[in-house]
PDB file of N, CA and C in Angstrom:
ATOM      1  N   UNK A   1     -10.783  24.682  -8.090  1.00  0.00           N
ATOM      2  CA  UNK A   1     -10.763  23.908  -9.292  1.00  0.00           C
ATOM      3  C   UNK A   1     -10.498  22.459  -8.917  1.00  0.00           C
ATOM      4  N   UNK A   2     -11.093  21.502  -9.694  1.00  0.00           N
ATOM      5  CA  UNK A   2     -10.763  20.315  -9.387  1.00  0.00           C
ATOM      6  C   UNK A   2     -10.814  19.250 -10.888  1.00  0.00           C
ATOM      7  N   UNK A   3      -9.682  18.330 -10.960  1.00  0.00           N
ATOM      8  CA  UNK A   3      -9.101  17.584 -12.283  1.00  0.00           C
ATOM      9  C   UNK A   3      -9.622  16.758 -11.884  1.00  0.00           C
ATOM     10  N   UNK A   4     -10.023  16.024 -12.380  1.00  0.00           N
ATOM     11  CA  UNK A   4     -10.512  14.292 -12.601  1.00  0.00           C
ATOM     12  C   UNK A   4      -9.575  13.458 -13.554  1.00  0.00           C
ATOM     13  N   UNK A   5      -8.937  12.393 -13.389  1.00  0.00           N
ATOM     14  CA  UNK A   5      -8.464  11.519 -14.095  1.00  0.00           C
ATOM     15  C   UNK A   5      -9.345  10.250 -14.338  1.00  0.00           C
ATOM     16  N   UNK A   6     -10.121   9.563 -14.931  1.00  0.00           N
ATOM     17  CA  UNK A   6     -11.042   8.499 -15.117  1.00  0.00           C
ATOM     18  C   UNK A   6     -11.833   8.453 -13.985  1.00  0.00           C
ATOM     19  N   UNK A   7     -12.226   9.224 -13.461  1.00  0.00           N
ATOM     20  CA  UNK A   7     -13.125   9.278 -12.471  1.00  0.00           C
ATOM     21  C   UNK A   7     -12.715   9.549 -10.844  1.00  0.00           C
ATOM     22  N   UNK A   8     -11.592   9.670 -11.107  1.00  0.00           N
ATOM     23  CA  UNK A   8     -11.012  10.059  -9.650  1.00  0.00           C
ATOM     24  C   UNK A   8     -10.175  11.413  -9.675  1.00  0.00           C
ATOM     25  N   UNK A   9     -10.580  11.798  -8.875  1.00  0.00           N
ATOM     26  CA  UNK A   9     -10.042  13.307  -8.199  1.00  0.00           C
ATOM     27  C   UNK A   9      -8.359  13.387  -8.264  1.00  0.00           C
ATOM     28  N   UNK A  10      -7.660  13.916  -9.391  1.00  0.00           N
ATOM     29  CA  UNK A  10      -6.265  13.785  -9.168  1.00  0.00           C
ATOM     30  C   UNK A  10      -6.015  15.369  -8.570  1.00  0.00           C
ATOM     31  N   UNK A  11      -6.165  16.882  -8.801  1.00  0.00           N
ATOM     32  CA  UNK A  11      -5.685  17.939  -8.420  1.00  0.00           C
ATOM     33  C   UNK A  11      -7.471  18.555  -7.960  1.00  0.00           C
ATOM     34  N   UNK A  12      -6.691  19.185  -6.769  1.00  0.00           N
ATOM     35  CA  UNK A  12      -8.120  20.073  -6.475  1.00  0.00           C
ATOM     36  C   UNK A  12      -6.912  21.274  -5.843  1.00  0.00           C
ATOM     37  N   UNK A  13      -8.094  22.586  -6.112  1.00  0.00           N
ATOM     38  CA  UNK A  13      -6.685  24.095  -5.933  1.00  0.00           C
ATOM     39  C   UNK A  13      -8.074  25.209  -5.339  1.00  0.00           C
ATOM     40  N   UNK A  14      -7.401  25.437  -4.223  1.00  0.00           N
ATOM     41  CA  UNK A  14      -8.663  26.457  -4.057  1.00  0.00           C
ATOM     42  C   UNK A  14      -8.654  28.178  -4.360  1.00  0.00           C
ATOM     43  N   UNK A  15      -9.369  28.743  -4.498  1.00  0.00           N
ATOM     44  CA  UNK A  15      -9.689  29.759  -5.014  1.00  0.00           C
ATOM     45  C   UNK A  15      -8.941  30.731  -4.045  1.00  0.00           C
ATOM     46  N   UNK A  16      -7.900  31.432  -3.819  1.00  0.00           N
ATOM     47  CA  UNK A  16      -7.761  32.087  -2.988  1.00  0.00           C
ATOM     48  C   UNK A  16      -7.783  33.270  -3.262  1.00  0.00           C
ATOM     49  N   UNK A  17      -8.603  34.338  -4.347  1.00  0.00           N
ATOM     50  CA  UNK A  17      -8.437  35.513  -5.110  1.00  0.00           C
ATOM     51  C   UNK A  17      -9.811  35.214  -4.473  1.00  0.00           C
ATOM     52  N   UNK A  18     -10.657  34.426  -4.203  1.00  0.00           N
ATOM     53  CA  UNK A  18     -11.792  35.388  -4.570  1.00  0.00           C
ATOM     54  C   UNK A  18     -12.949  35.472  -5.492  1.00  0.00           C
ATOM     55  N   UNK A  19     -12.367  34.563  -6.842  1.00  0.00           N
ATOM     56  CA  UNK A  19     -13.220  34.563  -7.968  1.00  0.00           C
ATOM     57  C   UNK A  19     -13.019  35.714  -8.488  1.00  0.00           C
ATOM     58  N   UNK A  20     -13.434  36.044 -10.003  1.00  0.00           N
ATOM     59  CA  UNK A  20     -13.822  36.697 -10.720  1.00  0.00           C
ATOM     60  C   UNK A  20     -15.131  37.653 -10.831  1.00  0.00           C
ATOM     61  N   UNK A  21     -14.892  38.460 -11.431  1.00  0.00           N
ATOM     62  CA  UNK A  21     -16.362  39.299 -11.440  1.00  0.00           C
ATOM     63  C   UNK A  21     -16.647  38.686 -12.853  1.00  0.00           C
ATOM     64  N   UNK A  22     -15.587  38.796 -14.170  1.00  0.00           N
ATOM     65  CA  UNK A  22     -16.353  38.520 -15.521  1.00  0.00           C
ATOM     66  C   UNK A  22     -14.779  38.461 -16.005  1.00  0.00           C
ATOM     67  N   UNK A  23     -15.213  37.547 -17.062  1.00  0.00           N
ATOM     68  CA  UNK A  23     -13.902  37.156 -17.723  1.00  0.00           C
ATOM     69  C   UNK A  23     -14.071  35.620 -18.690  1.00  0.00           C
ATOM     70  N   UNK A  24     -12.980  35.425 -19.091  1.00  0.00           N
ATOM     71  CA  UNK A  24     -13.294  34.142 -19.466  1.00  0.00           C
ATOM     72  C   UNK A  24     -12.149  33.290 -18.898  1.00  0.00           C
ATOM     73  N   UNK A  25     -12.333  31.879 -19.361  1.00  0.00           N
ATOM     74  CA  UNK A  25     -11.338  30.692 -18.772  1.00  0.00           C
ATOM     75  C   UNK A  25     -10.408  30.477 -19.758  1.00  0.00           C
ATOM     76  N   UNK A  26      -9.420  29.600 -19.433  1.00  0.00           N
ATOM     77  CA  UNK A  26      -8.338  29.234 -20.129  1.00  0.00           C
ATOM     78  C   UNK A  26      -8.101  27.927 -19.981  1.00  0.00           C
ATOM     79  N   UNK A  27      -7.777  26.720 -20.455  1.00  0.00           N
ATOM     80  CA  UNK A  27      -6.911  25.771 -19.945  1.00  0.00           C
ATOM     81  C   UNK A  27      -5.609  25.355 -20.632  1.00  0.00           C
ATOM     82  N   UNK A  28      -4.833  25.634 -20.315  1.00  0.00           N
ATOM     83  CA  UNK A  28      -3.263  25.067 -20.129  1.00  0.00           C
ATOM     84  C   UNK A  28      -2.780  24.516 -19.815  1.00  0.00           C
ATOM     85  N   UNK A  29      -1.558  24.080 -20.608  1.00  0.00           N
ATOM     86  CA  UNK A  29      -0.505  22.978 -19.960  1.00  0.00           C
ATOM     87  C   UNK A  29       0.620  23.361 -19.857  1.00  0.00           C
ATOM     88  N   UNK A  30       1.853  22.846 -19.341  1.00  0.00           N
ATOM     89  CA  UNK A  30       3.125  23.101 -19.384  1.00  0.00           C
ATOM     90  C   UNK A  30       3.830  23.667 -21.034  1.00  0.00           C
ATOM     91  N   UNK A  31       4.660  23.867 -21.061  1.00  0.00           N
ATOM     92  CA  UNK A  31       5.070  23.999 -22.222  1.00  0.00           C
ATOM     93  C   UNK A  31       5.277  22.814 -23.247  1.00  0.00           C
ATOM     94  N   UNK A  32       5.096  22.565 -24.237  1.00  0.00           N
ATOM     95  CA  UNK A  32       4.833  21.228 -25.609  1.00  0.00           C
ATOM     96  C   UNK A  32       4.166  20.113 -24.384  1.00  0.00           C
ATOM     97  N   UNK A  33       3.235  20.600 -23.505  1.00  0.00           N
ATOM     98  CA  UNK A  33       2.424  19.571 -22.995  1.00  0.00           C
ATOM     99  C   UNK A  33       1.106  19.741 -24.124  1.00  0.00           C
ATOM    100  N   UNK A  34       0.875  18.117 -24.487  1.00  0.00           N
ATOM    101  CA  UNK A  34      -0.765  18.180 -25.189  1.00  0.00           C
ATOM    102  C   UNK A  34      -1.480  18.138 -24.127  1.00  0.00           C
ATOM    103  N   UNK A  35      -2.397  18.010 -24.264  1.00  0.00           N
ATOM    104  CA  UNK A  35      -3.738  17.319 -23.085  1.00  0.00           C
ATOM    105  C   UNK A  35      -5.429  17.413 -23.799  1.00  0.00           C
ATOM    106  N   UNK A  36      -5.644  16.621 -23.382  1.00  0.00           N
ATOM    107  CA  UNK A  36      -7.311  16.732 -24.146  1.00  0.00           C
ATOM    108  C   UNK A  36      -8.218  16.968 -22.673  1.00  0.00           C
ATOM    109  N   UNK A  37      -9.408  17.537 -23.706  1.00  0.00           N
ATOM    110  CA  UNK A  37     -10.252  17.639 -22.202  1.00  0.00           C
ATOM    111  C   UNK A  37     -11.569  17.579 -22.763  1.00  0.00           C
ATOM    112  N   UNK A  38     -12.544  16.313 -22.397  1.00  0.00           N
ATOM    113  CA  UNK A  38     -13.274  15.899 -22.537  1.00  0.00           C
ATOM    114  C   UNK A  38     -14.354  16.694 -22.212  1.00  0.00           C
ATOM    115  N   UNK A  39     -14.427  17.297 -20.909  1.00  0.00           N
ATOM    116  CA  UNK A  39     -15.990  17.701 -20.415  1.00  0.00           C
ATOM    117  C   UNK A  39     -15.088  19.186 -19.177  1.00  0.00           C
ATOM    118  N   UNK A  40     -16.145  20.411 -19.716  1.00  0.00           N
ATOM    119  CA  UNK A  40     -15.502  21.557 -18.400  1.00  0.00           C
ATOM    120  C   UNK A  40     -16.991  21.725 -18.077  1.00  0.00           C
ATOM    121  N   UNK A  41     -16.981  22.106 -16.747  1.00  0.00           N
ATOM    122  CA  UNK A  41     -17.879  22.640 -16.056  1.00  0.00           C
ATOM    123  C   UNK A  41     -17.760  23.794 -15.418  1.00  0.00           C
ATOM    124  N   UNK A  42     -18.627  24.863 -15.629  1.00  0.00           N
ATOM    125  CA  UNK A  42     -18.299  26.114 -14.933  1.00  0.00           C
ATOM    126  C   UNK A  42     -19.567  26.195 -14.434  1.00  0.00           C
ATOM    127  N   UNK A  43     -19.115  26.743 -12.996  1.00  0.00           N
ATOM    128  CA  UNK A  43     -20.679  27.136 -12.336  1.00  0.00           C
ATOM    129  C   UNK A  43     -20.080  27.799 -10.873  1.00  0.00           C
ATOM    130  N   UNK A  44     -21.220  28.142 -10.452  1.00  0.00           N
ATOM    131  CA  UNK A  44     -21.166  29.043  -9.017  1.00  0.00           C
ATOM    132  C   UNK A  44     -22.189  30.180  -9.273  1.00  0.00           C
ATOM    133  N   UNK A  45     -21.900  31.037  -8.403  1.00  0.00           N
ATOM    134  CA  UNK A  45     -22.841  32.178  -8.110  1.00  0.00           C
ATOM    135  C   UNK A  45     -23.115  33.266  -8.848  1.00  0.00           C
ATOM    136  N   UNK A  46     -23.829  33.099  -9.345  1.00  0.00           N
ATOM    137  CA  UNK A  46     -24.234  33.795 -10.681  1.00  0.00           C
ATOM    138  C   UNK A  46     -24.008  33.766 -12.113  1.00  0.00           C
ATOM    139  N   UNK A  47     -23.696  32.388 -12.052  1.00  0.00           N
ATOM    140  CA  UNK A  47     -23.690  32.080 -13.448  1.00  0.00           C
ATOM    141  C   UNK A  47     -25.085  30.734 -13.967  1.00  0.00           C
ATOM    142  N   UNK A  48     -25.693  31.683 -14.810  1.00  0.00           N
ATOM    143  CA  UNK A  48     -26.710  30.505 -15.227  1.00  0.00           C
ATOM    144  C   UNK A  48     -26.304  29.121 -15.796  1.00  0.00           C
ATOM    145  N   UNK A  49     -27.453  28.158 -15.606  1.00  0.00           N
ATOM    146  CA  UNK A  49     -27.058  27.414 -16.498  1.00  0.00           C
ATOM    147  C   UNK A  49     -27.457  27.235 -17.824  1.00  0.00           C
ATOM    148  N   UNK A  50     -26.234  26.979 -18.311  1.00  0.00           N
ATOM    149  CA  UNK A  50     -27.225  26.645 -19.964  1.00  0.00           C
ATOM    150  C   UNK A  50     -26.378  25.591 -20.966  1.00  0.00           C
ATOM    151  N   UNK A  51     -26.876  25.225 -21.828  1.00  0.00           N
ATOM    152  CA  UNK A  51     -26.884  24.073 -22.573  1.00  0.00           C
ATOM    153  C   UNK A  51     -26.104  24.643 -23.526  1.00  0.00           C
ATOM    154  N   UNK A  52     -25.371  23.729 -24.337  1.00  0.00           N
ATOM    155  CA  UNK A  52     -24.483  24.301 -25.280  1.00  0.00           C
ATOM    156  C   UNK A  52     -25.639  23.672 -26.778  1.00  0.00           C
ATOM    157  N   UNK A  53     -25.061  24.767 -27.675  1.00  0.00           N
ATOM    158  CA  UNK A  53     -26.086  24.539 -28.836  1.00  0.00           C
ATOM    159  C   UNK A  53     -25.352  23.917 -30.214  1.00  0.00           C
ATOM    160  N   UNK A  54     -25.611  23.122 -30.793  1.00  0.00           N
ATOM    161  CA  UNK A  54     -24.789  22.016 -30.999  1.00  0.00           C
ATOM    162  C   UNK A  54     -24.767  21.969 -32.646  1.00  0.00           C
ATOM    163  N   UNK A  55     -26.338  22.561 -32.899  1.00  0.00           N
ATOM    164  CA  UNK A  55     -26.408  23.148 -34.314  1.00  0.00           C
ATOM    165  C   UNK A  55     -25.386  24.251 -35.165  1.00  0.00           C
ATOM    166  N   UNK A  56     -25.173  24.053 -35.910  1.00  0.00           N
ATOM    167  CA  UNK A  56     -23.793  24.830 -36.870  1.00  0.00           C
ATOM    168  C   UNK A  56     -22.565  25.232 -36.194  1.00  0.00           C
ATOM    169  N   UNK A  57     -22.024  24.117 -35.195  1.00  0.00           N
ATOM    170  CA  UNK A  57     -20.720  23.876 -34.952  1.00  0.00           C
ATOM    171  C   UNK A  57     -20.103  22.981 -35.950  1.00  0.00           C
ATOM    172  N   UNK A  58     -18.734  23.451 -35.888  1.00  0.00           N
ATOM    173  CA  UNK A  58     -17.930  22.916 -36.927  1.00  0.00           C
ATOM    174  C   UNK A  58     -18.107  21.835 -36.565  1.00  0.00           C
ATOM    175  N   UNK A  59     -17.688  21.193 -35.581  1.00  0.00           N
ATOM    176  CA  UNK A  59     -17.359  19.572 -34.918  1.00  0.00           C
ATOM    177  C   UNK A  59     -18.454  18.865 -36.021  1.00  0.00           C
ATOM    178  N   UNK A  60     -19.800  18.944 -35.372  1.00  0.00           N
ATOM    179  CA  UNK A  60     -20.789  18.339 -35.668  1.00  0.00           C
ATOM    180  C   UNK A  60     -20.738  18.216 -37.398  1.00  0.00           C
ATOM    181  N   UNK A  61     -20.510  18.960 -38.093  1.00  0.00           N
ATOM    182  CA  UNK A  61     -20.737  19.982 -39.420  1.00  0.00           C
ATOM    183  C   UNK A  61     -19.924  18.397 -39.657  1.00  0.00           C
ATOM    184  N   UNK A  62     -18.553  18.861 -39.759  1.00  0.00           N
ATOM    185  CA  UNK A  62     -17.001  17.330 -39.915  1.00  0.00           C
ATOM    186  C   UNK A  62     -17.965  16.007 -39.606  1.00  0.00           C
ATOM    187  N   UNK A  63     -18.089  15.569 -38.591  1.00  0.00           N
ATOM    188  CA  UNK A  63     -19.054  14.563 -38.102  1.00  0.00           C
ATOM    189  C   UNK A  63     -20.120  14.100 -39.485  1.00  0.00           C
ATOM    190  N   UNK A  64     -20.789  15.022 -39.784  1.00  0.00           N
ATOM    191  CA  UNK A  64     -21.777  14.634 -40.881  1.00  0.00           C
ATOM    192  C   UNK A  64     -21.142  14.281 -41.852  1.00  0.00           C
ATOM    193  N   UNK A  65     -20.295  15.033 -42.466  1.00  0.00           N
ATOM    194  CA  UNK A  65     -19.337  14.610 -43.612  1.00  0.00           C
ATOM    195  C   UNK A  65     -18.532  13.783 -43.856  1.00  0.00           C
ATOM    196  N   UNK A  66     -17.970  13.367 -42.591  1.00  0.00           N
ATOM    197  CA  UNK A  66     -17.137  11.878 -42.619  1.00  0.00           C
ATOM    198  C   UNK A  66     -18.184  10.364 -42.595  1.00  0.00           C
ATOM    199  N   UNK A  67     -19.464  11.010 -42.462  1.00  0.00           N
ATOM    200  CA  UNK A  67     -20.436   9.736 -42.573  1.00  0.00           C
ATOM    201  C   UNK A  67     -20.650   9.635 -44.335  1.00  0.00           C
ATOM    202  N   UNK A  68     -20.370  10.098 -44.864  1.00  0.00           N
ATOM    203  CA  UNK A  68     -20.234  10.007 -46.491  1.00  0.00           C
ATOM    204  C   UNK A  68     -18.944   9.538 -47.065  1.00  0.00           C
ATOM    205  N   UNK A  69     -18.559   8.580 -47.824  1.00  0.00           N
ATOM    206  CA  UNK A  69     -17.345   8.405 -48.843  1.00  0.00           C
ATOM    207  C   UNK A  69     -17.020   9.509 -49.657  1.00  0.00           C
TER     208      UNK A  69
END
């Protein structure tokens, strides 16, 4: 795994399990830590790539509606 802070490499952690066969991800913080996270990337060996679909997400949905009074 590797963190980026504004463009520079702050934590990198290497995999020592092995990887996963199937599962999903998590991200966490310490305890009453916030944190935002702009952009995740998952990839490696055998995972396709694909595009996220952007149509009838809430985000977007809010987005349209705050462009109205």
């Amino acid at each position: 795994m590797m963190a980026y802070l504004d463009n520079e490499l702050k934590i990198e952690v290497e995999d020592k399990a092995g990887g996963i066969d199937e599962g999903g991800i998590a991200l966490e913080g310490e305890t009453n830590t916030v944190f935002q996270v702009e952009y995740v990337k998952i990839d490696g060996k055998g995972i396709p790539a694909t595009a996220v679909e952007k149509n009838g997400k809430l985000s977007v949905l809010w987005g349209e509606l705050k462009r109205f009074p």
